[in-house]
C-alpha atoms as a PDB file:
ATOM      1  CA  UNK A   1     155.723  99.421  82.483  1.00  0.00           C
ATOM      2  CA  UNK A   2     152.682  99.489  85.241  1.00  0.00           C
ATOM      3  CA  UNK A   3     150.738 101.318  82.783  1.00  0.00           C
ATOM      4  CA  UNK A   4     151.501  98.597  79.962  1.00  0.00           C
ATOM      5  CA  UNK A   5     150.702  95.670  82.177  1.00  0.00           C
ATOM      6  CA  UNK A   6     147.607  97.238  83.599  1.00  0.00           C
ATOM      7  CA  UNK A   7     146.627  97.786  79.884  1.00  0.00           C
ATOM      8  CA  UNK A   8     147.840  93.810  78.675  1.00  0.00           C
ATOM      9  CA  UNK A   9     145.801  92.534  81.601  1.00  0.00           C
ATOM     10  CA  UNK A  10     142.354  94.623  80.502  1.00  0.00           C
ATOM     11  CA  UNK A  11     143.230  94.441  77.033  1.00  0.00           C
ATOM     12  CA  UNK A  12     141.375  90.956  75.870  1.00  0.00           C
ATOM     13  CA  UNK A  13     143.384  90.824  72.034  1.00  0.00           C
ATOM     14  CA  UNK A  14     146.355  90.804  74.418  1.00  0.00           C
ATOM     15  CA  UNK A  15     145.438  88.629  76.515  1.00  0.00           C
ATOM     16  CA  UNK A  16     148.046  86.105  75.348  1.00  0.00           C
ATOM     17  CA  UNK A  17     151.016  88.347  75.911  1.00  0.00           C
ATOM     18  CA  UNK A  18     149.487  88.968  79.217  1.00  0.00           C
ATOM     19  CA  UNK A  19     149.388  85.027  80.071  1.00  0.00           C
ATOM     20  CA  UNK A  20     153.265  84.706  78.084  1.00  0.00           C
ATOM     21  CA  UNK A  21     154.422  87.663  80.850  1.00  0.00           C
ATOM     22  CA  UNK A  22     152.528  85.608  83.926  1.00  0.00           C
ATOM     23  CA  UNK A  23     154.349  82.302  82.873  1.00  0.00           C
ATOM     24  CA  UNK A  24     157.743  83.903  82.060  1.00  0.00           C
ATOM     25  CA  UNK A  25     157.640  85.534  85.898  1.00  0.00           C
ATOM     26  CA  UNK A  26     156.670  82.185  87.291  1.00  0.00           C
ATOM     27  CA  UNK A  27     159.680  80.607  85.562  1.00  0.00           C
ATOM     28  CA  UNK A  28     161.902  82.978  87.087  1.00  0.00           C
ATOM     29  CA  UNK A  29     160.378  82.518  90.168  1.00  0.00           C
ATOM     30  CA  UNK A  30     160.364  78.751  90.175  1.00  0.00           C
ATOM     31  CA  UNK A  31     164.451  79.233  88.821  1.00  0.00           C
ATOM     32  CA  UNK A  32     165.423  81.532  92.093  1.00  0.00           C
ATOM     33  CA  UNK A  33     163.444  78.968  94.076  1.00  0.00           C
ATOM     34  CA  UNK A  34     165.118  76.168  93.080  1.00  0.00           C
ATOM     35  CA  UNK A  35     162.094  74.780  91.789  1.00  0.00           C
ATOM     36  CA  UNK A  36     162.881  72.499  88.676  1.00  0.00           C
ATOM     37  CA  UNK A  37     159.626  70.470  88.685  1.00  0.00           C
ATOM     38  CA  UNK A  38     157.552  73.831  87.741  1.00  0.00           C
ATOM     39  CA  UNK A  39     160.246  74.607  85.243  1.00  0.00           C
ATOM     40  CA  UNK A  40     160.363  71.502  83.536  1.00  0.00           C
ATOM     41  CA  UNK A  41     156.234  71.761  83.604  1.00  0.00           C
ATOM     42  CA  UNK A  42     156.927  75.310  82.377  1.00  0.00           C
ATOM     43  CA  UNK A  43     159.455  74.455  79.384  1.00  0.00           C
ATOM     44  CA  UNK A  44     157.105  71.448  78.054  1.00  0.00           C
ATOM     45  CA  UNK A  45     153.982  73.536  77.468  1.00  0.00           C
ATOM     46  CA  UNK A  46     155.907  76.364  76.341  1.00  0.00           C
ATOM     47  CA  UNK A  47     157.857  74.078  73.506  1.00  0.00           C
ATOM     48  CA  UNK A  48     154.673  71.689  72.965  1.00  0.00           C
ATOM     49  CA  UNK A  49     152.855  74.649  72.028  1.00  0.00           C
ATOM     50  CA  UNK A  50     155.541  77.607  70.799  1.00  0.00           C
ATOM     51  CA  UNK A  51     157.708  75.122  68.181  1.00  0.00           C
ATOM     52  CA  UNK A  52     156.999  73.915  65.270  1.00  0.00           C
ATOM     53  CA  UNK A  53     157.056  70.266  64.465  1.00  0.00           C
ATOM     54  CA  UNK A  54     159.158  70.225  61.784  1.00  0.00           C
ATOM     55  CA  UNK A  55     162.073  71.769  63.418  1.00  0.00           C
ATOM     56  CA  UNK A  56     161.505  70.530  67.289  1.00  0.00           C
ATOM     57  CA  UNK A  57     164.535  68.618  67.744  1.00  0.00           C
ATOM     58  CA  UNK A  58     166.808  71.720  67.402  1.00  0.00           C
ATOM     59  CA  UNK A  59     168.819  73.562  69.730  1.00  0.00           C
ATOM     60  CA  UNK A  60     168.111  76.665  67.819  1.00  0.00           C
ATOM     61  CA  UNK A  61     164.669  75.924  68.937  1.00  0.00           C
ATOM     62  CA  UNK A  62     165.724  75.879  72.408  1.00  0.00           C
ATOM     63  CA  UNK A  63     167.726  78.540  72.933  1.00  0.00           C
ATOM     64  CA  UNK A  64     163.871  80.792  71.363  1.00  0.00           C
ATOM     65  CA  UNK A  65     162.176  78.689  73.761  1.00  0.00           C
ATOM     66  CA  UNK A  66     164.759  79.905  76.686  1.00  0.00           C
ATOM     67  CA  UNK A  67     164.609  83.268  75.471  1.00  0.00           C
ATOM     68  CA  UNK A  68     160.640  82.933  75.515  1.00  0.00           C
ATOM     69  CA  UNK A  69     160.372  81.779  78.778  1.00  0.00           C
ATOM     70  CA  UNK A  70     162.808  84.033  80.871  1.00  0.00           C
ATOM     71  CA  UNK A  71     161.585  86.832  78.713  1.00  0.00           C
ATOM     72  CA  UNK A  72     160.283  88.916  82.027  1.00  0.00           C
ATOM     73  CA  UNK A  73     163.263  88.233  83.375  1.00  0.00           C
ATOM     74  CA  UNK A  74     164.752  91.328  81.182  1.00  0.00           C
ATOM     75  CA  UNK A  75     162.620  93.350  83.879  1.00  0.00           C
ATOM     76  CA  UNK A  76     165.465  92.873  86.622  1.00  0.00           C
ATOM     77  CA  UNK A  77     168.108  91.332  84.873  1.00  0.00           C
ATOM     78  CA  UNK A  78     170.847  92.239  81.641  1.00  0.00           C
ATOM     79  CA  UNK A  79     170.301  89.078  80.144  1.00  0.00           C
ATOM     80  CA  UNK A  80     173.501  87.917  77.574  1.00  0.00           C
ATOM     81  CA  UNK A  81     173.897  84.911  74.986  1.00  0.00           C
ATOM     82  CA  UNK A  82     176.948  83.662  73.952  1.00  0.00           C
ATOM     83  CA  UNK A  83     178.681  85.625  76.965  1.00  0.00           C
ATOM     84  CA  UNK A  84     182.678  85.153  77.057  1.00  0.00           C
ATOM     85  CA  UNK A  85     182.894  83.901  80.337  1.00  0.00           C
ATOM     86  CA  UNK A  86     186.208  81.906  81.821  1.00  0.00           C
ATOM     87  CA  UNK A  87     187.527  79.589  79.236  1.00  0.00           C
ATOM     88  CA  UNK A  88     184.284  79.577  77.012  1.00  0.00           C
ATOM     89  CA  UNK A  89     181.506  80.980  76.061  1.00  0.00           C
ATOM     90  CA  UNK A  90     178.262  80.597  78.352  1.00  0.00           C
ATOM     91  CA  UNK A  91     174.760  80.367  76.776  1.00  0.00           C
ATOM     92  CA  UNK A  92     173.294  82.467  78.726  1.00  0.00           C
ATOM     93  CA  UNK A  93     174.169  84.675  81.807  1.00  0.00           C
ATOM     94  CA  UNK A  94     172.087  86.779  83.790  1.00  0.00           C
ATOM     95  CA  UNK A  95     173.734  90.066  85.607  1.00  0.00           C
ATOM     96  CA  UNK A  96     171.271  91.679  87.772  1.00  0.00           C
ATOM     97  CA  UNK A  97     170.709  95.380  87.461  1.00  0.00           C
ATOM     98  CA  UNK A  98     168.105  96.360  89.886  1.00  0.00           C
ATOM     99  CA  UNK A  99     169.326  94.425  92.666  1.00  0.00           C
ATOM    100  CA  UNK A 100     172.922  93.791  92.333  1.00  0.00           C
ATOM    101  CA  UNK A 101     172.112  91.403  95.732  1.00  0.00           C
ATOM    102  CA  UNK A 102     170.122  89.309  93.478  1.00  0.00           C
ATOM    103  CA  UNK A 103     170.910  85.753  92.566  1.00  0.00           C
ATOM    104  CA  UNK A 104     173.448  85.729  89.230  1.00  0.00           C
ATOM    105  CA  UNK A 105     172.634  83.054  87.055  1.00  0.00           C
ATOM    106  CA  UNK A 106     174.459  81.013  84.741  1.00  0.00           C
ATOM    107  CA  UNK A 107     172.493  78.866  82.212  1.00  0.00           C
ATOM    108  CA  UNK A 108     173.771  76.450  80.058  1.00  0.00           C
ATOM    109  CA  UNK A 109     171.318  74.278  77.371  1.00  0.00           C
ATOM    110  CA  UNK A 110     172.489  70.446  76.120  1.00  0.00           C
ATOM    111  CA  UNK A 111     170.389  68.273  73.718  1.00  0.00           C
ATOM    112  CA  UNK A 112     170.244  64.737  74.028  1.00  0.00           C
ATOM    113  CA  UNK A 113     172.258  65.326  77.420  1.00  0.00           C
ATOM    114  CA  UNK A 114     172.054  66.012  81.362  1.00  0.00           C
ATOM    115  CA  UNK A 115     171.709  68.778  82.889  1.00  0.00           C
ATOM    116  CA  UNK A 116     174.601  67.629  85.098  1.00  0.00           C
ATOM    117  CA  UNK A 117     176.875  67.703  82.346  1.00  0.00           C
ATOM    118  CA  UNK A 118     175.559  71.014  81.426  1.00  0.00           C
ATOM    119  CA  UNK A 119     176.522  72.140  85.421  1.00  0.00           C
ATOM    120  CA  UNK A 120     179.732  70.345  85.359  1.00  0.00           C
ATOM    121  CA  UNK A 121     180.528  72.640  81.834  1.00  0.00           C
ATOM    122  CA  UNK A 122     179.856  75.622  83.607  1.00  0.00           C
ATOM    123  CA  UNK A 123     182.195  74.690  86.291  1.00  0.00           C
ATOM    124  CA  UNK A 124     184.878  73.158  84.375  1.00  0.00           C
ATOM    125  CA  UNK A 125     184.909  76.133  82.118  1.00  0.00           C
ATOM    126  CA  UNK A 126     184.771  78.679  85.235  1.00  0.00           C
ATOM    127  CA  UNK A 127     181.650  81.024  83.549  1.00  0.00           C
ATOM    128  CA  UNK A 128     181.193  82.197  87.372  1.00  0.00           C
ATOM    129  CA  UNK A 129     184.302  84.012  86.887  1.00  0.00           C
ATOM    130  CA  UNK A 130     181.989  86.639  85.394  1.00  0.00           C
ATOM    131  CA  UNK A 131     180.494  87.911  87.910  1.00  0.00           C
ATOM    132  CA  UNK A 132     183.845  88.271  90.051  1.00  0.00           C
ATOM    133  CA  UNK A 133     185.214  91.635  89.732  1.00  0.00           C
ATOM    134  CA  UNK A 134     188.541  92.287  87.989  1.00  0.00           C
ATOM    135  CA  UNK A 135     191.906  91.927  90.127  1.00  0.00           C
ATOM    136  CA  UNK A 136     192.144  94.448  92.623  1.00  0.00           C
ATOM    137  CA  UNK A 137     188.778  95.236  92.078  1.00  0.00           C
ATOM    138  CA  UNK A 138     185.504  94.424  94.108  1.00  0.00           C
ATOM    139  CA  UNK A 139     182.590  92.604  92.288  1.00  0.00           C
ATOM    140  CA  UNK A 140     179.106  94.632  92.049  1.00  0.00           C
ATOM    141  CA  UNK A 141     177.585  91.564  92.865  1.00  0.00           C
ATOM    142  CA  UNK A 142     176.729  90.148  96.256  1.00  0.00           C
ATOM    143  CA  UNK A 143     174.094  87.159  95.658  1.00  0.00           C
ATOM    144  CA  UNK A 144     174.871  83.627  94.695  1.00  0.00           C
ATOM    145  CA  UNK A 145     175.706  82.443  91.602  1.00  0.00           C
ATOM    146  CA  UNK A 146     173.333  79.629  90.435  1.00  0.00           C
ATOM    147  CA  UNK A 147     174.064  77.052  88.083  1.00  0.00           C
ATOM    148  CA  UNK A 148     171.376  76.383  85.466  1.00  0.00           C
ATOM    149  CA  UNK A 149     171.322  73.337  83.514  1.00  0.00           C
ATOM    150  CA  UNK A 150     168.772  72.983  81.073  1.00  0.00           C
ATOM    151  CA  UNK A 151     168.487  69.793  78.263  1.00  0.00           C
ATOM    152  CA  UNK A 152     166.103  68.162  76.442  1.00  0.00           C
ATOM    153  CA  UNK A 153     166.102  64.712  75.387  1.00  0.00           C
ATOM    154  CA  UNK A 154     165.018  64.282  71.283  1.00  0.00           C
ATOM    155  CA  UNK A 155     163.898  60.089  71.746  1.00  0.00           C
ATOM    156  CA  UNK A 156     161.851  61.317  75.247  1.00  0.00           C
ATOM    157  CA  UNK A 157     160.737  64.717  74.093  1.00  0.00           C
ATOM    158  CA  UNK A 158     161.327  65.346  77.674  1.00  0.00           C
ATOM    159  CA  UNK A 159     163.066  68.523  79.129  1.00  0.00           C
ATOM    160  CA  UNK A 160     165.469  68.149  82.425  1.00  0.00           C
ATOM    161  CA  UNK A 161     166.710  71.046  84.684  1.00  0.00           C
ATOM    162  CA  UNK A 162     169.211  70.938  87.530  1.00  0.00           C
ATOM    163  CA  UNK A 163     169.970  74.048  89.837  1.00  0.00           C
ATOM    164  CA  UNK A 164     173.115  74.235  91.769  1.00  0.00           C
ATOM    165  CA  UNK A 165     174.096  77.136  94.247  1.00  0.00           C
ATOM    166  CA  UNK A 166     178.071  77.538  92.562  1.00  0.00           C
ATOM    167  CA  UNK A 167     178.675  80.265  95.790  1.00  0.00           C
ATOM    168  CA  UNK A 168     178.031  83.153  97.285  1.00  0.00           C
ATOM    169  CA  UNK A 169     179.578  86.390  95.759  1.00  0.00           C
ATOM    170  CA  UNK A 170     182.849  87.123  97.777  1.00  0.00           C
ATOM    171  CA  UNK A 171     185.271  89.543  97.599  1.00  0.00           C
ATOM    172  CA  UNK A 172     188.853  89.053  97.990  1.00  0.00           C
ATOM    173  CA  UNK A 173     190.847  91.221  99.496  1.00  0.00           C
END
């Protein structure tokens, strides 16, 4: 992977996979951090210059865009869609595998919606369960669990994120 970055970043042709790779690690980045002003900067450019027109007000379209923008993510992280998780199914969840004292994160996408709503769905439907181990079991997992809402309003054309910290991993004996 160091030899394929150090070859993106002196390769010119690929020079916009390079600048897709910086963007997607700053998104992560500004996600961990809590840092939803960068990520809503982040998502706008990304989906004012990645979609096409004629099919921008589709949550298809999001869910590429998501995928898009947490793609370096996949670099620490087994990232899932469509996860069963609690009573549901969560849009996307994000186990760590390098670091299993990483931050877990839960991300769930609404159109014409808040990302509140999108939080309160992820608690409602208990997706953190996921990351707990199974009875009598310990969890892998020793970071927090963050709660990503993501949404994007179709009128606006305006993106809105909300982070919440759901817990701290624990174990119970």
């Amino acid at each position: 992977m160091n030899k394929f970055r150090d070859m993106v970043e002196k390769e010119p042709s690929l020079g916009y996979v390079h600048r897709l790779a910086k963007q997607s690690e700053r998104m992560l980045k500004a996600t961990l951090a809590g840092d939803t002003a960068t990520m809503q900067e982040i998502l706008e450019y990304a989906h004012d210059t990645e979609i096409p027109l004629l099919s921008y007000n589709n949550e298809t379209e999001l869910t590429a865009l998501v995928n898009l923008v947490y793609l370096s993510a996949r670099d620490t992280y087994r990232i899932e869609r469509e996860d069963k998780a609690g009573v549901g199914y969560v849009d996307f969840i994000f186990y760590p595998e390098t670091d299993l004292a990483a931050d877990c994160i839960i991300l769930e996408l609404k159109i014409d919606s808040t990302p509140k709503k999108a939080i309160g769905q992820i608690k409602s439907r208990k997706y953190a369960l996921r990351f707990q181990g199974p009875l009598g079991k310990e969890s892998a997992y020793t970071g927090r669990i963050l709660a990503v809402g993501i949404t994007y309003d179709r009128k606006s054309q305006k993106h809105d994120c909300l982070i919440e910290i759901l817990r701290q991993i624990s174990h119970i004996s």
